[in-house]
C-alpha atoms as a PDB file:
ATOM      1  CA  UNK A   1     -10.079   5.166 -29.733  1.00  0.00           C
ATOM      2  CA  UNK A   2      -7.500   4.754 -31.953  1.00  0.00           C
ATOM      3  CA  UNK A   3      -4.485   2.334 -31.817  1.00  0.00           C
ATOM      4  CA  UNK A   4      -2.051   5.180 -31.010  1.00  0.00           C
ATOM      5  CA  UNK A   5      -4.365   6.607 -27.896  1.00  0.00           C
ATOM      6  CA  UNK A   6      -4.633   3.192 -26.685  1.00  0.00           C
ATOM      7  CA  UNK A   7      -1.027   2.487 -26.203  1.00  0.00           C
ATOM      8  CA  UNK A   8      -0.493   6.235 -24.645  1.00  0.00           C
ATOM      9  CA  UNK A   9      -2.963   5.549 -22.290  1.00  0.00           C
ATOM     10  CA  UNK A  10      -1.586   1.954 -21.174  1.00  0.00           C
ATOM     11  CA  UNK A  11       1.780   4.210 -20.647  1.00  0.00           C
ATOM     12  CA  UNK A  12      -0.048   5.949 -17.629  1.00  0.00           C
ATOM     13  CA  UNK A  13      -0.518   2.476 -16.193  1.00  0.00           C
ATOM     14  CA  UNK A  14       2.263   0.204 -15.229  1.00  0.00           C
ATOM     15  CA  UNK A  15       3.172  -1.967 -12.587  1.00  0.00           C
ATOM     16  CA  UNK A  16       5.844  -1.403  -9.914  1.00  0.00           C
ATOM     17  CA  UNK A  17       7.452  -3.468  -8.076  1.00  0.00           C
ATOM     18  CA  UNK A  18       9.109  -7.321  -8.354  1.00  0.00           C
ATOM     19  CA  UNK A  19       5.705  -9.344  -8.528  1.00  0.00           C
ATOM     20  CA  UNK A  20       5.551 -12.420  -6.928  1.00  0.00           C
ATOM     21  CA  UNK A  21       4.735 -15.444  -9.788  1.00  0.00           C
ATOM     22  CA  UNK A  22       2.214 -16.900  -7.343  1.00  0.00           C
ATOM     23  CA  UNK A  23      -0.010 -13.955  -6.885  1.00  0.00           C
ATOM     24  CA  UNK A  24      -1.896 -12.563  -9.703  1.00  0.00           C
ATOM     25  CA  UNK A  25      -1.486  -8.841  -8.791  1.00  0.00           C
ATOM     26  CA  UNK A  26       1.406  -6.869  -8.282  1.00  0.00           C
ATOM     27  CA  UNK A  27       3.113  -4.877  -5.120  1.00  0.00           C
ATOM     28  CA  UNK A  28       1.974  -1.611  -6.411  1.00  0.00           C
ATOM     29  CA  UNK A  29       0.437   0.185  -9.953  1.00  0.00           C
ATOM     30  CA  UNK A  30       0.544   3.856 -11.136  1.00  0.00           C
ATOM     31  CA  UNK A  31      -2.286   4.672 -12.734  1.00  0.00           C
ATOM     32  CA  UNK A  32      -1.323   8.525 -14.166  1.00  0.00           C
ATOM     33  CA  UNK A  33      -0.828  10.819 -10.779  1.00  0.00           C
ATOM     34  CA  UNK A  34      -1.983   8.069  -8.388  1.00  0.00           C
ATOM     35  CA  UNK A  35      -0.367   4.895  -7.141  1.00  0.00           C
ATOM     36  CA  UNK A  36      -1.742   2.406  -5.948  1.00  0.00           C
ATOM     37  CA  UNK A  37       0.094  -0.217  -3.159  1.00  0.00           C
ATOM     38  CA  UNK A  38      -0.385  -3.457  -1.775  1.00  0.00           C
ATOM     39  CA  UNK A  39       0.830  -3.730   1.860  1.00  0.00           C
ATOM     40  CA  UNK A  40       3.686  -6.147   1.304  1.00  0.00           C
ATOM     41  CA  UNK A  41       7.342  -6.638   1.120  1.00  0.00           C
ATOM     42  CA  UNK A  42       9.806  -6.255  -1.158  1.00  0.00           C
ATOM     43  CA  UNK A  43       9.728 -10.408  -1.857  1.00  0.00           C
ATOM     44  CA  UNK A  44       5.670 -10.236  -2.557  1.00  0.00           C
ATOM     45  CA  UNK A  45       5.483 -11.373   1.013  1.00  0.00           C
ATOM     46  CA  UNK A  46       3.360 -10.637   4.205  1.00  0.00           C
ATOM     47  CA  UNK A  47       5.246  -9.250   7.418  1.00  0.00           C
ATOM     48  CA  UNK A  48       4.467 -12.003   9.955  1.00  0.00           C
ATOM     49  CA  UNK A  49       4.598 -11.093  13.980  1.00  0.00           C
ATOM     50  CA  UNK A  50       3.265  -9.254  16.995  1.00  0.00           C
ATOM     51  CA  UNK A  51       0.432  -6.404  15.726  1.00  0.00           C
ATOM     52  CA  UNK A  52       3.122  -3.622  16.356  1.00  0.00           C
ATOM     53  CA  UNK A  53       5.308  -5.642  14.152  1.00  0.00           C
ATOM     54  CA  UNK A  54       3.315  -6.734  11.283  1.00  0.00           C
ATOM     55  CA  UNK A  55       1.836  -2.940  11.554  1.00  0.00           C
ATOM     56  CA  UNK A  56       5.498  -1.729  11.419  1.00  0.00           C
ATOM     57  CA  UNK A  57       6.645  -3.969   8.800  1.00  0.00           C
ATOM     58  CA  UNK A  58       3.556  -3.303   6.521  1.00  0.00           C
ATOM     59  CA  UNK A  59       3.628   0.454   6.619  1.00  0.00           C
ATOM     60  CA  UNK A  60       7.765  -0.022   5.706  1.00  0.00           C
ATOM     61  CA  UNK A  61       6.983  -2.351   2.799  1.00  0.00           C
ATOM     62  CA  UNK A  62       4.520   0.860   1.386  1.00  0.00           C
ATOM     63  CA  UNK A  63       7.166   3.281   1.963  1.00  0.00           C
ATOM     64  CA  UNK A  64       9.732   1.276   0.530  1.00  0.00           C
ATOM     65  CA  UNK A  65       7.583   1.171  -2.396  1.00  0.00           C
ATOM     66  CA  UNK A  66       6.649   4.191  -2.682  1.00  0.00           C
ATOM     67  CA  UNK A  67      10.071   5.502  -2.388  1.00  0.00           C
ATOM     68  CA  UNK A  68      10.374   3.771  -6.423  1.00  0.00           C
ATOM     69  CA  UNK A  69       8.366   6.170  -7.972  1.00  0.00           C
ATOM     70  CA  UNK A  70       9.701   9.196  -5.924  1.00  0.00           C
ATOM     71  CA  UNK A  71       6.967   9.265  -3.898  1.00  0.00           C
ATOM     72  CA  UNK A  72       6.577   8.890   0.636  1.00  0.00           C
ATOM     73  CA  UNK A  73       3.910   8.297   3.010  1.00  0.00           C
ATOM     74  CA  UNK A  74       3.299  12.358   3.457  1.00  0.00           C
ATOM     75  CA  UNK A  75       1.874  11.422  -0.665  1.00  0.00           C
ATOM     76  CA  UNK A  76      -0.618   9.066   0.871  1.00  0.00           C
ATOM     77  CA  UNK A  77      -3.719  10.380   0.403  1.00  0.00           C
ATOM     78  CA  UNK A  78      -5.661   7.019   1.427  1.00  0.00           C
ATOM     79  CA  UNK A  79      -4.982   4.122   3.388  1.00  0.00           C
ATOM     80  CA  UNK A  80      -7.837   0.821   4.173  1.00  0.00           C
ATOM     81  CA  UNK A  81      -6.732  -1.956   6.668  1.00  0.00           C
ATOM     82  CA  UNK A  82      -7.947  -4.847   7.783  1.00  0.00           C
ATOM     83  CA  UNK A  83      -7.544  -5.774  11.510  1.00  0.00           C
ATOM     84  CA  UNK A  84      -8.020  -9.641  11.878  1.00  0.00           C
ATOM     85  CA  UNK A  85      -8.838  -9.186  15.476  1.00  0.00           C
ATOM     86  CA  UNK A  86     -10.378  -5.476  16.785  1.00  0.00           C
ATOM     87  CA  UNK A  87      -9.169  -5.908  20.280  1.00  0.00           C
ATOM     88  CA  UNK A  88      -5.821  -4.576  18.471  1.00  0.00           C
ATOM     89  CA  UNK A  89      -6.754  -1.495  17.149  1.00  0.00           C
ATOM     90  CA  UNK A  90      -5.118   0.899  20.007  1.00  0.00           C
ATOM     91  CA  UNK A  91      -1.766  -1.116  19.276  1.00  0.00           C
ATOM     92  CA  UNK A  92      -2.028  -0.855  15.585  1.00  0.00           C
ATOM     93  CA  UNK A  93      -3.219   2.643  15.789  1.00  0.00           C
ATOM     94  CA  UNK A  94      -0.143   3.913  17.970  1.00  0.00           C
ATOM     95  CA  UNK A  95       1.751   2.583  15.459  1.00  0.00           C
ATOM     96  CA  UNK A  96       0.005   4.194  12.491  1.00  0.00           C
ATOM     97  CA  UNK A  97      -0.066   7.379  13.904  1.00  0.00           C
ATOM     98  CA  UNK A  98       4.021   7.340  14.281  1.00  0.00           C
ATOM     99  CA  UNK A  99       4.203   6.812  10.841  1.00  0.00           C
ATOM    100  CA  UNK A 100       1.695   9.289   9.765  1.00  0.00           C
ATOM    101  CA  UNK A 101       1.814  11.734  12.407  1.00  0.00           C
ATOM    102  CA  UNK A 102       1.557  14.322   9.841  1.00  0.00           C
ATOM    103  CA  UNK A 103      -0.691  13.277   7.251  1.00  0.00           C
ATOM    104  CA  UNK A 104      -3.678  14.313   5.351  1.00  0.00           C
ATOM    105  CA  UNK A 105      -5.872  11.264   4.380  1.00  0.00           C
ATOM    106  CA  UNK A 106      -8.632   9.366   4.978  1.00  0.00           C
ATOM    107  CA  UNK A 107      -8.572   5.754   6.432  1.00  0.00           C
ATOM    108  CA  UNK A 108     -10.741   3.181   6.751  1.00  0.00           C
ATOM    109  CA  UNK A 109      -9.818   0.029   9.344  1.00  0.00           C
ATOM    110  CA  UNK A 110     -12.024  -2.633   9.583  1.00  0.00           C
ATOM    111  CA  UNK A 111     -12.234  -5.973  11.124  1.00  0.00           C
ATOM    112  CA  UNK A 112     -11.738  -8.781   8.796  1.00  0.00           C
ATOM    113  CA  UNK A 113     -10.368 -12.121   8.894  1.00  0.00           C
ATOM    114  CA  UNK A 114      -7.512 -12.493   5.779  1.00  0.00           C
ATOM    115  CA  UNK A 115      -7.231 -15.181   3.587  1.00  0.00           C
ATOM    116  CA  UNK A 116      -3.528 -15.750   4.805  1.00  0.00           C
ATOM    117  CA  UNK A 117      -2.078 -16.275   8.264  1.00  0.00           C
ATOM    118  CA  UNK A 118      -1.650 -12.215   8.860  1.00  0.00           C
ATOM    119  CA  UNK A 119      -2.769  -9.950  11.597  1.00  0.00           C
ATOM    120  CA  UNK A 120      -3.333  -6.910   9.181  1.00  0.00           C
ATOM    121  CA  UNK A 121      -3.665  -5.870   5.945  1.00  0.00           C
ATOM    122  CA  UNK A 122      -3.119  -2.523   4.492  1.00  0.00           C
ATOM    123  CA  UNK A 123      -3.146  -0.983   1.015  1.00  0.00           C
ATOM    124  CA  UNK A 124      -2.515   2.907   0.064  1.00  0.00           C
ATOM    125  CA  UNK A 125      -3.198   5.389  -2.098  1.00  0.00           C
ATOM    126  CA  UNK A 126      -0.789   8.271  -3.211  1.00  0.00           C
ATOM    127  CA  UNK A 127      -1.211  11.391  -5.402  1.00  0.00           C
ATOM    128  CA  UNK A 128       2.469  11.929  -6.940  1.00  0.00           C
ATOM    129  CA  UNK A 129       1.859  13.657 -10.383  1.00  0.00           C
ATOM    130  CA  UNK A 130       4.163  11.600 -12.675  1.00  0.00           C
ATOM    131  CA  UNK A 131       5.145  14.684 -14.578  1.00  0.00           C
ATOM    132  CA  UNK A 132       6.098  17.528 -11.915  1.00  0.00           C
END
């Protein structure tokens, strides 16, 4: 590949987002039609609360993001989270479903502990072609 394809190709694939300089990854990347997003806030921060509101909070933080690059959870094509405790599944999952009553994706939730104090963990995956 030449010099010139190389740097058109990095153009598909930018961050987006305010990273936080502590963390070496960013709140969200589009990669050509797809974006990628970290279940965070706006600071680089984790929602902290009940499951309902850390559920509530993390699914805002997407949209939020989302809503950068034109894009909104009905573009959410995939979504994995991690539950720290399965008992709260039903909670999390009423909540979920509010948000994406609608919605055509897959999901994954699993039961995982986080590295951080957090109840849940979510990332997403849009389709939004970049070039309508």
């Amino acid at each position: 590949m030449n010099d010139t394809a190389a740097t058109a190709r990095r153009n598909d694939v930018y961050a987006i987002g305010k990273k936080n300089p502590n963390l070496p990854f960013h709140p969200a990347v589009r990669a050509g039609d797809f974006i990628f997003v970290s279940g965070q806030d706006a600071d680089g921060n984790m929602v902290s609360g009940t499951i309902e509101e850390e559920t509530r909070g993390t699914i805002l933080a997407i949209e939020r993001i989302l809503a950068e690059e034109g894009a909104s959870l009905a573009d959410v094509v995939r979504v994995t989270t991690y539950l720290e405790d399965a008992r709260d599944f039903g909670r999390y999952n009423k909540i979920f479903a509010e948000h994406f009553k609608d919605a055509v994706l897959a999901r994954t939730t699993v039961e995982a502990r986080a590295v951080i104090n957090t109840k849940i963990e979510m990332d997403a995956i849009a389709y939004k072609p970049a070039h309508p």
